[in-house]
Protein backbone atom coordinates (compact mmCIF):
# COMPACT_ATOMS: atom_id res chain seq x y z
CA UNK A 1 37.55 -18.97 -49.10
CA UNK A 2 38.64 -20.88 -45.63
CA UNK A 3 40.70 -24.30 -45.52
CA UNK A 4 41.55 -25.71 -42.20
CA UNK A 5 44.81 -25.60 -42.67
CA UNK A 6 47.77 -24.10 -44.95
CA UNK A 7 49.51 -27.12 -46.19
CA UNK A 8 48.20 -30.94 -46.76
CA UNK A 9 49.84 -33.74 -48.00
CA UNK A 10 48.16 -36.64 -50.57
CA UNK A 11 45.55 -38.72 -48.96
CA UNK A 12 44.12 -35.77 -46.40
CA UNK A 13 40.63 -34.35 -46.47
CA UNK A 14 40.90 -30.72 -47.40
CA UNK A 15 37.81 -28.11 -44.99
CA UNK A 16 36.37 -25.22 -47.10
CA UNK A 17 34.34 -22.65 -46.36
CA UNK A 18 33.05 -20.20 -48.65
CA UNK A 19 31.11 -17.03 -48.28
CA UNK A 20 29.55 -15.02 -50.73
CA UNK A 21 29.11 -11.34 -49.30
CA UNK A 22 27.88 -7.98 -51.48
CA UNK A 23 31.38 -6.09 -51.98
CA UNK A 24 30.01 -2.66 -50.72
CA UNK A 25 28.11 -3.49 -47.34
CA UNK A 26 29.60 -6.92 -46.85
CA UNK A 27 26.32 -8.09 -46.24
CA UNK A 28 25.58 -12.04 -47.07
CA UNK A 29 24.58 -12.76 -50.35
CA UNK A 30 22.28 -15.91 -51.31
CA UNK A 31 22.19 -15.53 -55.21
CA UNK A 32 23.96 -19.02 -55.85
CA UNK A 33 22.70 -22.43 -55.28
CA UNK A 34 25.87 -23.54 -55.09
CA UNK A 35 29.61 -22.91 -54.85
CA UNK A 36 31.89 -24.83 -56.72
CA UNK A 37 35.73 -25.09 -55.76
CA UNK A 38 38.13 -26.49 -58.52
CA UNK A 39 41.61 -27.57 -57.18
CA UNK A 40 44.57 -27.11 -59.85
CA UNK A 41 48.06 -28.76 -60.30
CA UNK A 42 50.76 -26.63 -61.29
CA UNK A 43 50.62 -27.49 -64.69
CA UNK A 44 47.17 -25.57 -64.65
CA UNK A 45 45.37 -29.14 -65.01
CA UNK A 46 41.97 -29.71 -62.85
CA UNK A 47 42.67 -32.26 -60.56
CA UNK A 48 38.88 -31.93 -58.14
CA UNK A 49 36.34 -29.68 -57.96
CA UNK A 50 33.87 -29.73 -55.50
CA UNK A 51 30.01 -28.45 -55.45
CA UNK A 52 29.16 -26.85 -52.04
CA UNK A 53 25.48 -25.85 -50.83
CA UNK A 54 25.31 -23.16 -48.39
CA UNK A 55 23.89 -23.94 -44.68
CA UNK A 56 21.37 -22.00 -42.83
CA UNK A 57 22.84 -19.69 -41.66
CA UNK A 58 24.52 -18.74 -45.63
CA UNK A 59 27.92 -20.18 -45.14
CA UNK A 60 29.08 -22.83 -48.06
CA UNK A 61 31.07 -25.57 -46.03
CA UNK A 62 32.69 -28.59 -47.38
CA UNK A 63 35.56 -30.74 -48.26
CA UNK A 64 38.11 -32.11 -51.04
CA UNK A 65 39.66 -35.92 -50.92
CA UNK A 66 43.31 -35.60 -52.16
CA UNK A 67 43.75 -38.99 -53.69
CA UNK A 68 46.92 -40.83 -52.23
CA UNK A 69 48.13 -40.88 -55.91
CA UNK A 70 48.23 -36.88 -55.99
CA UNK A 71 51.25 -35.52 -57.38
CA UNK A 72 52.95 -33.63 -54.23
CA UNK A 73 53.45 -30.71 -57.16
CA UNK A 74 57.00 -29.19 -55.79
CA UNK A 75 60.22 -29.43 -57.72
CA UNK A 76 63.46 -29.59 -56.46
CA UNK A 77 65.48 -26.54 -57.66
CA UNK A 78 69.29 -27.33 -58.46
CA UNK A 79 71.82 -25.73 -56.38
CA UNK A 80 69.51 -24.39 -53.82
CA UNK A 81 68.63 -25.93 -50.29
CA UNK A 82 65.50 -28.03 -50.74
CA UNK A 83 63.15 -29.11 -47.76
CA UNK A 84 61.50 -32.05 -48.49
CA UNK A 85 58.45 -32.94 -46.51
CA UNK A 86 56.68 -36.90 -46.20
CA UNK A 87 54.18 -38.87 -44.33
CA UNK A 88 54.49 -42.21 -43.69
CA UNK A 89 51.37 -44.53 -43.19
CA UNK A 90 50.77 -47.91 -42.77
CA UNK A 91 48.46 -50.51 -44.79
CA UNK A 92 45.31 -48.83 -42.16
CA UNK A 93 46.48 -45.29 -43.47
CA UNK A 94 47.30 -44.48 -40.33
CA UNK A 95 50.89 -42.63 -39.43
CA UNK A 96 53.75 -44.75 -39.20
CA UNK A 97 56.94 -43.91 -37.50
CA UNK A 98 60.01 -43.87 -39.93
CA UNK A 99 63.90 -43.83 -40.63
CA UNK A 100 65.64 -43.65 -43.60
CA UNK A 101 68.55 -42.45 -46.34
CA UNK A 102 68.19 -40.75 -49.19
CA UNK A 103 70.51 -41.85 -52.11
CA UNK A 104 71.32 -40.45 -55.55
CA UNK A 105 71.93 -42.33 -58.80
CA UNK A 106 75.22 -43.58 -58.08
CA UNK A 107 73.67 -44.96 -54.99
CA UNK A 108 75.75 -42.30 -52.63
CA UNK A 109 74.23 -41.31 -49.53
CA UNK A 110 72.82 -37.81 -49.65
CA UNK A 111 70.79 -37.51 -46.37
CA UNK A 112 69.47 -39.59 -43.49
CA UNK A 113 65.58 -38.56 -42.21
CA UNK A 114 63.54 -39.76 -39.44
CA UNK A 115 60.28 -38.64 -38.67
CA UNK A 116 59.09 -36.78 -35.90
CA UNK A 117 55.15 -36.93 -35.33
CA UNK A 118 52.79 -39.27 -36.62
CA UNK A 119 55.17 -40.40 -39.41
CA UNK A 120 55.46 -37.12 -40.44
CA UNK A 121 58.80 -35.22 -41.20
CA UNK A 122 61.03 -33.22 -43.29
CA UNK A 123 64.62 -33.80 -44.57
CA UNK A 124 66.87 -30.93 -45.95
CA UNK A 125 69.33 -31.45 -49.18
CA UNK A 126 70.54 -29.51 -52.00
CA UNK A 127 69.69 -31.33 -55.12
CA UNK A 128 72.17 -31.44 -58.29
CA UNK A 129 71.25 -30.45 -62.00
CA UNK A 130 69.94 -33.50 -63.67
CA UNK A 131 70.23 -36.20 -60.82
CA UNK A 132 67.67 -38.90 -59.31
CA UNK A 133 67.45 -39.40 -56.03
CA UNK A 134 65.39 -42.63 -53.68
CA UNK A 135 64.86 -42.79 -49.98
CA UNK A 136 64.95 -46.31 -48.19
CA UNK A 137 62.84 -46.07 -45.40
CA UNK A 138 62.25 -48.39 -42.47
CA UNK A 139 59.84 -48.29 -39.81
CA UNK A 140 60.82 -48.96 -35.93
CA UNK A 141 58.74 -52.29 -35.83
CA UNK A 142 60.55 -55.72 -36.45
């Protein structure tokens, strides 16, 4: 199994490609109609799966939707440094540059973020046992 890519975030279109080769010669194999690919949360839950025919020349290419309302399925660990990864998009779904300050329950600044490509970035932080944290973002325009 292929993706395009290692990492995605909710609302991207996931590439696969599949292909099913005899484990001695490594020689294509065409004894399925179809391949399917099942997509998992951490909590061992299906979340998509996917039925892929292969192409002509044997190869089983296709793709996944993850939802906008897909869990991002990390935890932050208590104690330990944390890097926290977003993407920011506008109504069009289309990257939005961002600022913005992460609080924690008491409403105490924790971190400040901005992001760096497409409305994409990453903020660092070290999260305590048992607290809640919110970001206020803003974007550049007026």
């Amino acid at each position: 199994m292929q993706t395009d890519k290692p990492h995605y975030l909710s609302g991207e279109r996931m590439w696969l490609r599949a292909h099913l080769v005899d484990a001695l010669n490594h020689r294509p194999m065409f004894m399925s109609r179809y391949v399917y690919v099942e997509l998992f949360n951490p909590f061992g839950e299906l979340v998509r799966r996917a039925q892929i025919r292969p192409d002509s020349t044997g190869a089983y290419a296709g793709y996944i939707d993850l939802d906008q309302g897909l869990p991002e399925g990390g935890w932050l660990v208590p104690g330990q440094v944390c890097r926290v990864g977003f993407k920011a998009v506008n109504p069009s779904g289309t990257g939005e540059e961002i600022s913005g300050t992460v609080y924690n329950s008491r409403e105490e600044e924790v971190t400040r973020f901005s992001s760096l490509k497409l409305g994409m970035g990453f903020f660092v932080f070290i999260p305590a046992e048992g607290e809640r944290y919110h970001a206020v973002c803003a974007t550049g325009r007026a």
